[in-house]
PDB file of N, CA and C in Angstrom:
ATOM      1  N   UNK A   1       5.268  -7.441  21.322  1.00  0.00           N
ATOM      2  CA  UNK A   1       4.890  -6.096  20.844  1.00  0.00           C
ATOM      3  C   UNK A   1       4.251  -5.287  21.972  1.00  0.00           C
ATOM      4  N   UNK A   2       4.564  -3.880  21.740  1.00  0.00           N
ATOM      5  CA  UNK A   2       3.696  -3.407  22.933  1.00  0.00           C
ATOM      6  C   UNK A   2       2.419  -3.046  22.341  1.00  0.00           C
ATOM      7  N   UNK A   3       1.552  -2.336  24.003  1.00  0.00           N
ATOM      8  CA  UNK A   3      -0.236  -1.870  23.707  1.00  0.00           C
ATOM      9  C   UNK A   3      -0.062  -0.879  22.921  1.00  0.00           C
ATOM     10  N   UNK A   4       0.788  -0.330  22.930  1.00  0.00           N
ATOM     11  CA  UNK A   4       0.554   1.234  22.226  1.00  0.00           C
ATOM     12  C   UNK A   4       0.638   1.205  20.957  1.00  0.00           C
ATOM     13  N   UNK A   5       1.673  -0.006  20.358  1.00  0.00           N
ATOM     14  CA  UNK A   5       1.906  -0.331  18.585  1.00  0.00           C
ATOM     15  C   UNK A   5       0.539  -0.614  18.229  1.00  0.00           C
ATOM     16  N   UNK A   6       0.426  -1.925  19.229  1.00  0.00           N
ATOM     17  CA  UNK A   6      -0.829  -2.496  18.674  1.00  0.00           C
ATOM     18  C   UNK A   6      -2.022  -1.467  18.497  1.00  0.00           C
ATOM     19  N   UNK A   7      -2.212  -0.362  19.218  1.00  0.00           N
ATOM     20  CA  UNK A   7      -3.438   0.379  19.173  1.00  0.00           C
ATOM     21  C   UNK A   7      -3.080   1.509  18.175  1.00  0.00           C
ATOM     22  N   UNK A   8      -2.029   1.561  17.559  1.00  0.00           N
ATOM     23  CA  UNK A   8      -1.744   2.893  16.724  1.00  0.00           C
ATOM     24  C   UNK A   8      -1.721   1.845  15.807  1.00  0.00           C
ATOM     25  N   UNK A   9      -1.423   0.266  15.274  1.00  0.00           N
ATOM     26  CA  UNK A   9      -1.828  -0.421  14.324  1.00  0.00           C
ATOM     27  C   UNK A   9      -3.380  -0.134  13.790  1.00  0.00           C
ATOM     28  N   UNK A  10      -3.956  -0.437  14.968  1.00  0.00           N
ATOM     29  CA  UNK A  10      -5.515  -0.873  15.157  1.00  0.00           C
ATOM     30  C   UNK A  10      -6.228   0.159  14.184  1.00  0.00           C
ATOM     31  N   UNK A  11      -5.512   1.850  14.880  1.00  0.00           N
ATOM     32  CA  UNK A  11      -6.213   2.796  14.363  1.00  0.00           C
ATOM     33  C   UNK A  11      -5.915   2.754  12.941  1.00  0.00           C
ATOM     34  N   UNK A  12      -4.810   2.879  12.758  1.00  0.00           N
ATOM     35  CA  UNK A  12      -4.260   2.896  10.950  1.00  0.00           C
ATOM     36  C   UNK A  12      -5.007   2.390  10.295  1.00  0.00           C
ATOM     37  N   UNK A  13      -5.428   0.942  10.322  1.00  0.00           N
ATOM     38  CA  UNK A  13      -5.966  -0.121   9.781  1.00  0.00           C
ATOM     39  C   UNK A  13      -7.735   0.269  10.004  1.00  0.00           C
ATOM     40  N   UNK A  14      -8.206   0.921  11.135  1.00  0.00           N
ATOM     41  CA  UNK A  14      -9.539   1.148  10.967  1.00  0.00           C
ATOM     42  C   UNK A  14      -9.878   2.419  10.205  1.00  0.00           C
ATOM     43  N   UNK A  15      -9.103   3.191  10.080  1.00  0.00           N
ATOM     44  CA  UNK A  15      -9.382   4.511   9.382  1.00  0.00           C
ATOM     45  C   UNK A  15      -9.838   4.484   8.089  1.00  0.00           C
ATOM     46  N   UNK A  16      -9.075   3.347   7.045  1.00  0.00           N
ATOM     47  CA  UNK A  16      -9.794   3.622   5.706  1.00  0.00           C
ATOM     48  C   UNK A  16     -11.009   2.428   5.920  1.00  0.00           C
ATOM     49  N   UNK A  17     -11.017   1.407   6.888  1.00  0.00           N
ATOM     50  CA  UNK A  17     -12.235   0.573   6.361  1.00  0.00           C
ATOM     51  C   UNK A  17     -13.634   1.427   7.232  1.00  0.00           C
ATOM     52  N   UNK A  18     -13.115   2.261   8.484  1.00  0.00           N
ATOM     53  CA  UNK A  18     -14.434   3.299   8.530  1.00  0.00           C
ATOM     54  C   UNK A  18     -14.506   3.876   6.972  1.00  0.00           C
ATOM     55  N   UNK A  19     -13.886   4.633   6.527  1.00  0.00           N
ATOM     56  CA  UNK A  19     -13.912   5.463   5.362  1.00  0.00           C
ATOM     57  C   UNK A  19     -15.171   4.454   4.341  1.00  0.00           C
ATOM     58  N   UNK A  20     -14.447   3.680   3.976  1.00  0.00           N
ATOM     59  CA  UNK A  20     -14.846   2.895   2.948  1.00  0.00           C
ATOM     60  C   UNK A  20     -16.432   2.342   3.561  1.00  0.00           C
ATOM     61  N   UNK A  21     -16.547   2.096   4.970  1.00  0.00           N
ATOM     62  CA  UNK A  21     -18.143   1.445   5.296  1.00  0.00           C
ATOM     63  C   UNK A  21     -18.735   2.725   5.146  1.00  0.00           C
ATOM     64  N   UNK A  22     -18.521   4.152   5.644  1.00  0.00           N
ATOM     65  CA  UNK A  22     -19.265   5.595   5.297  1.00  0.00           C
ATOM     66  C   UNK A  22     -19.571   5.672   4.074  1.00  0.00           C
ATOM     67  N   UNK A  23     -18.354   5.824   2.733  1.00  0.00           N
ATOM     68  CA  UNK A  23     -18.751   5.868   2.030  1.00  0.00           C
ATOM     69  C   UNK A  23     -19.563   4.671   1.151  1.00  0.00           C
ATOM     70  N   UNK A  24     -19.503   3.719   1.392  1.00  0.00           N
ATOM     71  CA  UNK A  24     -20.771   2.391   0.904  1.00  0.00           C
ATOM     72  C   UNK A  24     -22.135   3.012   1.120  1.00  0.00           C
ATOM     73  N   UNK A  25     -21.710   3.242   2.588  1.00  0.00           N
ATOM     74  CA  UNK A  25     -23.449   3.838   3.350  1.00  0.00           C
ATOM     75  C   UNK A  25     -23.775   4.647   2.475  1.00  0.00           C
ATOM     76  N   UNK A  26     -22.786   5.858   2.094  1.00  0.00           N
ATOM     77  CA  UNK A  26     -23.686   7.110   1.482  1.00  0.00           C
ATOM     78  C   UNK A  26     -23.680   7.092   0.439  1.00  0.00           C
ATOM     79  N   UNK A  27     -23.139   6.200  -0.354  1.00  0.00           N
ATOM     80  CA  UNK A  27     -23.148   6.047  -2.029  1.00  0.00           C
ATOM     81  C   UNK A  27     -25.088   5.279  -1.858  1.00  0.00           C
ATOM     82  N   UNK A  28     -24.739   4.162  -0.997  1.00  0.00           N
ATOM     83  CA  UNK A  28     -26.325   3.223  -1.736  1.00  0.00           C
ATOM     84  C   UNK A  28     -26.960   4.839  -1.093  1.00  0.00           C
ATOM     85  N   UNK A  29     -27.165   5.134   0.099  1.00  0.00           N
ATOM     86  CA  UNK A  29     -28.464   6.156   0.419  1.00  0.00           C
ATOM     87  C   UNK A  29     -28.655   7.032  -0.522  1.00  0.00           C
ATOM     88  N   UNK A  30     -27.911   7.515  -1.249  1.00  0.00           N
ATOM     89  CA  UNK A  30     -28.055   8.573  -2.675  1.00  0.00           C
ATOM     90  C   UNK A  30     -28.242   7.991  -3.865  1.00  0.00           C
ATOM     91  N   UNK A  31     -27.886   6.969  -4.163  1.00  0.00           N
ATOM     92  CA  UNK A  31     -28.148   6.074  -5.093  1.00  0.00           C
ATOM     93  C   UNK A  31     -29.323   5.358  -5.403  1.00  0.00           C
ATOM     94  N   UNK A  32     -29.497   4.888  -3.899  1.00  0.00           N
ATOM     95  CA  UNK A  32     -30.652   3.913  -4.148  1.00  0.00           C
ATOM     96  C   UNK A  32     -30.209   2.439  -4.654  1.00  0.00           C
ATOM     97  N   UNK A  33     -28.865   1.931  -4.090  1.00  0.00           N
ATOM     98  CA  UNK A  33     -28.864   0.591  -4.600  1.00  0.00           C
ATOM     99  C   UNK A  33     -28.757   0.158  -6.072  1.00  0.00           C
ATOM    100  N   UNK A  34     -28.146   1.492  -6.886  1.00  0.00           N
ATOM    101  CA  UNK A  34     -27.798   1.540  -8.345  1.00  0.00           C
ATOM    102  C   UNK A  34     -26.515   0.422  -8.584  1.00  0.00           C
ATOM    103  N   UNK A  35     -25.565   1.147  -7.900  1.00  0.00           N
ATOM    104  CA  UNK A  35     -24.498   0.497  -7.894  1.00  0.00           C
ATOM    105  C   UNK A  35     -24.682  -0.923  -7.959  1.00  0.00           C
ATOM    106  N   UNK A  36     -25.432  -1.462  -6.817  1.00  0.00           N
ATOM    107  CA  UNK A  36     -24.815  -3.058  -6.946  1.00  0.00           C
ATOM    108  C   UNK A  36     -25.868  -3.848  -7.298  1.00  0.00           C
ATOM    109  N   UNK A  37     -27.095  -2.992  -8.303  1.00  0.00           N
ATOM    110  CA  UNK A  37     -27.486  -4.056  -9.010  1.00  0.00           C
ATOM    111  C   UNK A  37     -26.465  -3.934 -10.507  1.00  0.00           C
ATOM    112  N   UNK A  38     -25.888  -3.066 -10.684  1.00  0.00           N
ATOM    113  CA  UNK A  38     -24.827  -2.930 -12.217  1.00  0.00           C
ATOM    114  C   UNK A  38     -23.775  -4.419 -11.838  1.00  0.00           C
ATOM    115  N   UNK A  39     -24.056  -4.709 -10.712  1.00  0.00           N
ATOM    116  CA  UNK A  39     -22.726  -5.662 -10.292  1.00  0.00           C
ATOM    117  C   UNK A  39     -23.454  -7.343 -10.545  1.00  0.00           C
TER     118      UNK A  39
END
């Protein structure tokens, strides 16, 4: 495979799990850790 797949993989694949660690972050900071005591 070449560098360039692999790094346009890399990005694809990091875009929603940034997304998803931001939004974790800013759900508990507004929340206050609601969420995952319901869990």
């Amino acid at each position: 495979m070449e560098l360039t797949a692999l790094i346009a993989w890399g990005i694809l694949l990091l875009i929603p799990i940034v997304g998803l660690v931001m939004a974790s972050k800013g759900a508990r900071d507004h929340d206050g850790g609601v969420r995952r005591r319901d869990r």
